[in-house]
Protein backbone atom coordinates (compact mmCIF):
# COMPACT_ATOMS: atom_id res chain seq x y z
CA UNK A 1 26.00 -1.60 -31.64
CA UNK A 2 26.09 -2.01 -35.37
CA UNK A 3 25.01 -4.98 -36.95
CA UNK A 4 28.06 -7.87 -36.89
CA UNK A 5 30.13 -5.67 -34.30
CA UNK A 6 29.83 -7.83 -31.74
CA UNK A 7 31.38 -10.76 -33.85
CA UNK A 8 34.59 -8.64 -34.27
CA UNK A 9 36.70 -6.72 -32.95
CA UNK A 10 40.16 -3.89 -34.62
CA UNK A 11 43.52 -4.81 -35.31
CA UNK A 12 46.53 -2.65 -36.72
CA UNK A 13 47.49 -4.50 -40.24
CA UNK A 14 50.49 -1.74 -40.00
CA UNK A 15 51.99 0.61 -37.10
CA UNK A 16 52.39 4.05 -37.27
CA UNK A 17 53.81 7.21 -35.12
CA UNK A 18 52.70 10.36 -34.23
CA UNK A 19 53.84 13.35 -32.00
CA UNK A 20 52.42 15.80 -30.08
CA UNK A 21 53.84 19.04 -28.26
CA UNK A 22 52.93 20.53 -25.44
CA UNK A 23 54.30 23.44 -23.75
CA UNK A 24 57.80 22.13 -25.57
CA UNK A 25 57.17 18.69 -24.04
CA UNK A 26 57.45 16.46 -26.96
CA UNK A 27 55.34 12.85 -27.13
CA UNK A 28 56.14 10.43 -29.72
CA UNK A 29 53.67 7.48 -29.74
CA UNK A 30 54.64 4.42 -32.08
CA UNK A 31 52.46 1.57 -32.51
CA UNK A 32 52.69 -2.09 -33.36
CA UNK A 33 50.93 -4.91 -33.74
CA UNK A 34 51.27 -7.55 -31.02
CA UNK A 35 49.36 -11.16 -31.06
CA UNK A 36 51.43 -11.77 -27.21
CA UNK A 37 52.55 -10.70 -24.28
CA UNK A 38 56.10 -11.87 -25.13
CA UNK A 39 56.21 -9.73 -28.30
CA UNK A 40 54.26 -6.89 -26.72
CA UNK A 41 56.97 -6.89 -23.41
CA UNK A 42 59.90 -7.21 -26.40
CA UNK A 43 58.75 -3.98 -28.23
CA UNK A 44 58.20 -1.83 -25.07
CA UNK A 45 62.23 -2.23 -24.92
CA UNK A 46 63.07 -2.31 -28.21
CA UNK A 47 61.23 1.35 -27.64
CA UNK A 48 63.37 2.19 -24.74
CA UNK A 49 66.50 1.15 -26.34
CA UNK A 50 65.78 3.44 -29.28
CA UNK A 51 64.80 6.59 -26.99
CA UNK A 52 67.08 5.60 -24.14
CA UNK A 53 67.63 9.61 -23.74
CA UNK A 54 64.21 10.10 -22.95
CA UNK A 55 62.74 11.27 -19.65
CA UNK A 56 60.05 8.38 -20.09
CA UNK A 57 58.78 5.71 -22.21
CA UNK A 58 55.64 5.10 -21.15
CA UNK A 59 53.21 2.02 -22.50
CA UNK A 60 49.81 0.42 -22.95
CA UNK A 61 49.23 -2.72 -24.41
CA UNK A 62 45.48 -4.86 -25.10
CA UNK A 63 46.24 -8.89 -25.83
CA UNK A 64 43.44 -11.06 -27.21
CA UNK A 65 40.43 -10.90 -29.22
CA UNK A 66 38.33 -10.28 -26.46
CA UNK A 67 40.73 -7.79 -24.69
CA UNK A 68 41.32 -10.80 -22.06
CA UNK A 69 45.20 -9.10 -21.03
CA UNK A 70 45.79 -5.35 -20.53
CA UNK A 71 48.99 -3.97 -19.26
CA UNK A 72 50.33 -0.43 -18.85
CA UNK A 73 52.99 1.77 -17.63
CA UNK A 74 53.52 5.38 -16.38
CA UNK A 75 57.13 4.64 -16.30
CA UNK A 76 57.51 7.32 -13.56
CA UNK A 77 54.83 9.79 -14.40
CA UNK A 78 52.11 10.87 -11.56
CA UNK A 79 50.23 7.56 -11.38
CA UNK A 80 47.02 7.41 -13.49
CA UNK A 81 48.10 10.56 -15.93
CA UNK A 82 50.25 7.94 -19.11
CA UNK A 83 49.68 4.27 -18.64
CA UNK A 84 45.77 4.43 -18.51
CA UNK A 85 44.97 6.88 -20.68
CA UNK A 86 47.35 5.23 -23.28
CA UNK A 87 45.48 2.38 -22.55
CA UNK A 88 41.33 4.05 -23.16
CA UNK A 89 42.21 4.43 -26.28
CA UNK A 90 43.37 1.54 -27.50
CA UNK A 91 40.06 -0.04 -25.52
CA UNK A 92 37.99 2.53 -26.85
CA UNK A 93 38.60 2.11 -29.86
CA UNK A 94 38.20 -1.69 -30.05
CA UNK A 95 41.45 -2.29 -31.52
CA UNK A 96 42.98 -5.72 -29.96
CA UNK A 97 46.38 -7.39 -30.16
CA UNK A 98 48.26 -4.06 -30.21
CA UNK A 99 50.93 -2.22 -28.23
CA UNK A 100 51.76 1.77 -28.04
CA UNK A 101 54.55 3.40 -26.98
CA UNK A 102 54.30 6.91 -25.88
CA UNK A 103 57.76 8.38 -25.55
CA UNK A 104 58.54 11.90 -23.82
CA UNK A 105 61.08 14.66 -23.68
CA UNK A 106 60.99 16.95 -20.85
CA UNK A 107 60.19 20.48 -22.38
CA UNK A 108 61.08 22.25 -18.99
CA UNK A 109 57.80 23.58 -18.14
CA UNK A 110 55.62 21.20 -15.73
CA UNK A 111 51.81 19.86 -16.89
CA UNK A 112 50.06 18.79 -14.71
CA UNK A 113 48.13 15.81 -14.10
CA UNK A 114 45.33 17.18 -16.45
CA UNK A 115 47.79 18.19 -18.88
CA UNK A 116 49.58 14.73 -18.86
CA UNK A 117 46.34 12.81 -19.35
CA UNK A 118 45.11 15.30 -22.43
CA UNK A 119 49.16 15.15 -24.03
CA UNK A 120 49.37 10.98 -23.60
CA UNK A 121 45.82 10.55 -25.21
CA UNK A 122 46.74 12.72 -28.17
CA UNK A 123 49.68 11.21 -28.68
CA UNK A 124 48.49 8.14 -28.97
CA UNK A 125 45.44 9.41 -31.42
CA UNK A 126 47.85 10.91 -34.00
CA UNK A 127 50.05 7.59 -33.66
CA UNK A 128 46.63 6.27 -34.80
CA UNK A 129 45.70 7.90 -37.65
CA UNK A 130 49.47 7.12 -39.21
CA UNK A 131 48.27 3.02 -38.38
CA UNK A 132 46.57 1.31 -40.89
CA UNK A 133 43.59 -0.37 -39.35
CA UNK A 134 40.98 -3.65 -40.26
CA UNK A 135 38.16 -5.26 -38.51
CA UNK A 136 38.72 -8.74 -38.13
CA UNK A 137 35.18 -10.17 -38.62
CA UNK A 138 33.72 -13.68 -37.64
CA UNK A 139 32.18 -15.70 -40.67
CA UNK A 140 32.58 -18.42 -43.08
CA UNK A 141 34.64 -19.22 -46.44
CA UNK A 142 31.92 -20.34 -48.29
CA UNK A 143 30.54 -22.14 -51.80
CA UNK A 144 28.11 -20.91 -54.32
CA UNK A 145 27.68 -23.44 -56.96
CA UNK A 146 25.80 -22.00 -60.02
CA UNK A 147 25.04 -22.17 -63.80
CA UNK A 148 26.43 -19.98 -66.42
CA UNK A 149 23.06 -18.46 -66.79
CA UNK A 150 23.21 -17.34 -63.19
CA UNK A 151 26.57 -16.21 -62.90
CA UNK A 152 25.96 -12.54 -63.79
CA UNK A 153 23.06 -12.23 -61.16
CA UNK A 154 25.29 -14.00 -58.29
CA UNK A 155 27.98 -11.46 -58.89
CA UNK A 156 25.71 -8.66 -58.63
CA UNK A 157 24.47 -9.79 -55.73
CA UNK A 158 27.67 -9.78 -54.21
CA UNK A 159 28.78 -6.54 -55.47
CA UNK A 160 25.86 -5.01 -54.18
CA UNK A 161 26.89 -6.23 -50.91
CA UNK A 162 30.64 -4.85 -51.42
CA UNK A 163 31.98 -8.66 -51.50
CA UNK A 164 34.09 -10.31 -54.20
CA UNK A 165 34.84 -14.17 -54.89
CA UNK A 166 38.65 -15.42 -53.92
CA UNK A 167 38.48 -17.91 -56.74
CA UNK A 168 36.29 -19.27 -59.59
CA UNK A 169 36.53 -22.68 -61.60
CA UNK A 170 34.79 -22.60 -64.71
CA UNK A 171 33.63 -26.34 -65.37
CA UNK A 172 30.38 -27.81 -65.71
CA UNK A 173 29.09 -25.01 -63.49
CA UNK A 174 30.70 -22.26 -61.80
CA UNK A 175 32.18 -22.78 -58.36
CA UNK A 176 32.68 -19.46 -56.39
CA UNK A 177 34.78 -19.44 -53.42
CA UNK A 178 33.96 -16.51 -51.26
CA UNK A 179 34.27 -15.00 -47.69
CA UNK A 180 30.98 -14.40 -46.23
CA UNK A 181 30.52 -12.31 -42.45
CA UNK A 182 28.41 -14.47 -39.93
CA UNK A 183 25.74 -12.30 -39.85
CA UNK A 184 25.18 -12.05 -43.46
CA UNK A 185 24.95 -15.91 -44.65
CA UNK A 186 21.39 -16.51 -43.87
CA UNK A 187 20.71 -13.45 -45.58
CA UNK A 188 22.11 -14.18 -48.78
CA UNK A 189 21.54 -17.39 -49.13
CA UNK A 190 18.18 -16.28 -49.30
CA UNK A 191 18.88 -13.79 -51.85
CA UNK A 192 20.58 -16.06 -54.49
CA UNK A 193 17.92 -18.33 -53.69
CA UNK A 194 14.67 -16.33 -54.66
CA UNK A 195 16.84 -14.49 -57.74
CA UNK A 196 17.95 -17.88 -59.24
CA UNK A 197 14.53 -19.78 -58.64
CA UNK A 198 16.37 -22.43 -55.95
CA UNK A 199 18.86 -22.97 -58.83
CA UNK A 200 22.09 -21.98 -56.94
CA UNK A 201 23.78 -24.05 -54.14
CA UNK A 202 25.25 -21.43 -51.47
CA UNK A 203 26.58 -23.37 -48.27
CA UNK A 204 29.09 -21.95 -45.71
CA UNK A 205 31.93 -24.53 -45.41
CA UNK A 206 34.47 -23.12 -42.74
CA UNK A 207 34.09 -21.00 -39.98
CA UNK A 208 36.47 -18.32 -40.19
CA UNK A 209 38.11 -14.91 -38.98
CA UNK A 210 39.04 -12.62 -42.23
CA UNK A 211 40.43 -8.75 -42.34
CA UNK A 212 38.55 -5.98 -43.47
CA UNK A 213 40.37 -2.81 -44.28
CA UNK A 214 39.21 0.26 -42.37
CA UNK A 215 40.06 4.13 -43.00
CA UNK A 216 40.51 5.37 -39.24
């Protein structure tokens, strides 16, 4: 697993659709983000109000950061060949607090349980890639206190890591307010510490989940 992974875990910062055809069978997956049941069991009809012509409206949804509530639906499919594969995809991808809704129309010509399984999974794939996506991350909001002299080598620091401060206050030293991943504080702390001769004051003062955008 790659380093800080385990301290985090996807989420969809905004839905998307996508559609796939098979054999004239035509699968529209939408996604949304969901932090509950309630709102998760609320969008799965909104869906099926919106397609209520449909031959089936089938849904997967992952609740909680660690995945703790799964639900899905074949919605009258062969058991096994919608719901569940919906569902391995939002799990294997890690994303978390998210809902999909795969919608189908009937193209005439019959699939197959293979054929379901390979058309829901796709369909929920290219719903995907029209999502955008973060990593919510573990860490802490933290402090770097610092003279002007070592301002310039603090911010490289940080750039070289690919992190920016939220604030700064310019007064009799510089006060940098900055988000910092948990596996990373110890780490440069120790940086700013050796480049700045013990000079700078860098001190993790909330513990904290925070977004990272992701290209998917």
């Amino acid at each position: 697993m790659e380093k800080g992974r385990e301290n985090s875990y996807r989420v969809l910062l905004a839905g998307g659709e996508g559609e796939y055809v098979e054999k004239k069978s035509r699968f529209i997956a939408t996604l949304r983000e969901c932090g509950s049941e309630e709102e998760a069991a609320g969008f799965v009809e909104e869906m099926r109000k919106k397609y209520w012509d449909a031959r089936h409206n089938c849904y997967a949804y992952v609740i909680g950061s660690k995945g703790e509530l799964t639900r899905c639906s074949d919605d009258g499919e062969p058991s096994g060949t919608a719901g569940r594969p919906m569902l391995e995809v939002l799990t294997g991808e890690g994303i978390r607090n998210a809902a999909v809704v795969v919608t189908r129309y009937f193209g005439g010509v019959l699939l197959g349980t293979g054929g379901l399984v390979r058309a829901y999974t796709q369909a929920v794939k290219e719903g995907l890639k029209n999502c955008s996506v973060g990593r919510m991350r573990q860490g802490y909001r933290a402090r770097i206190e610092a003279d002007y002299t070592d301002v310039g080598k603090i911010l490289y620091l940080l750039k070289d890591r690919g992190m920016e401060p939220l604030s700064a206050e310019y007064g009799e030293k510089a006060l940098l307010v900055l988000q910092i991943p948990r596996e990373e504080l110890q780490g440069l702390q120790k940086e700013t510490a050796d480049a700045t001769s013990g000079r700078v004051s860098l001190e993790g003062i909330e513990e904290i989940y925070f977004v990272d955008k992701e290209e998917f």
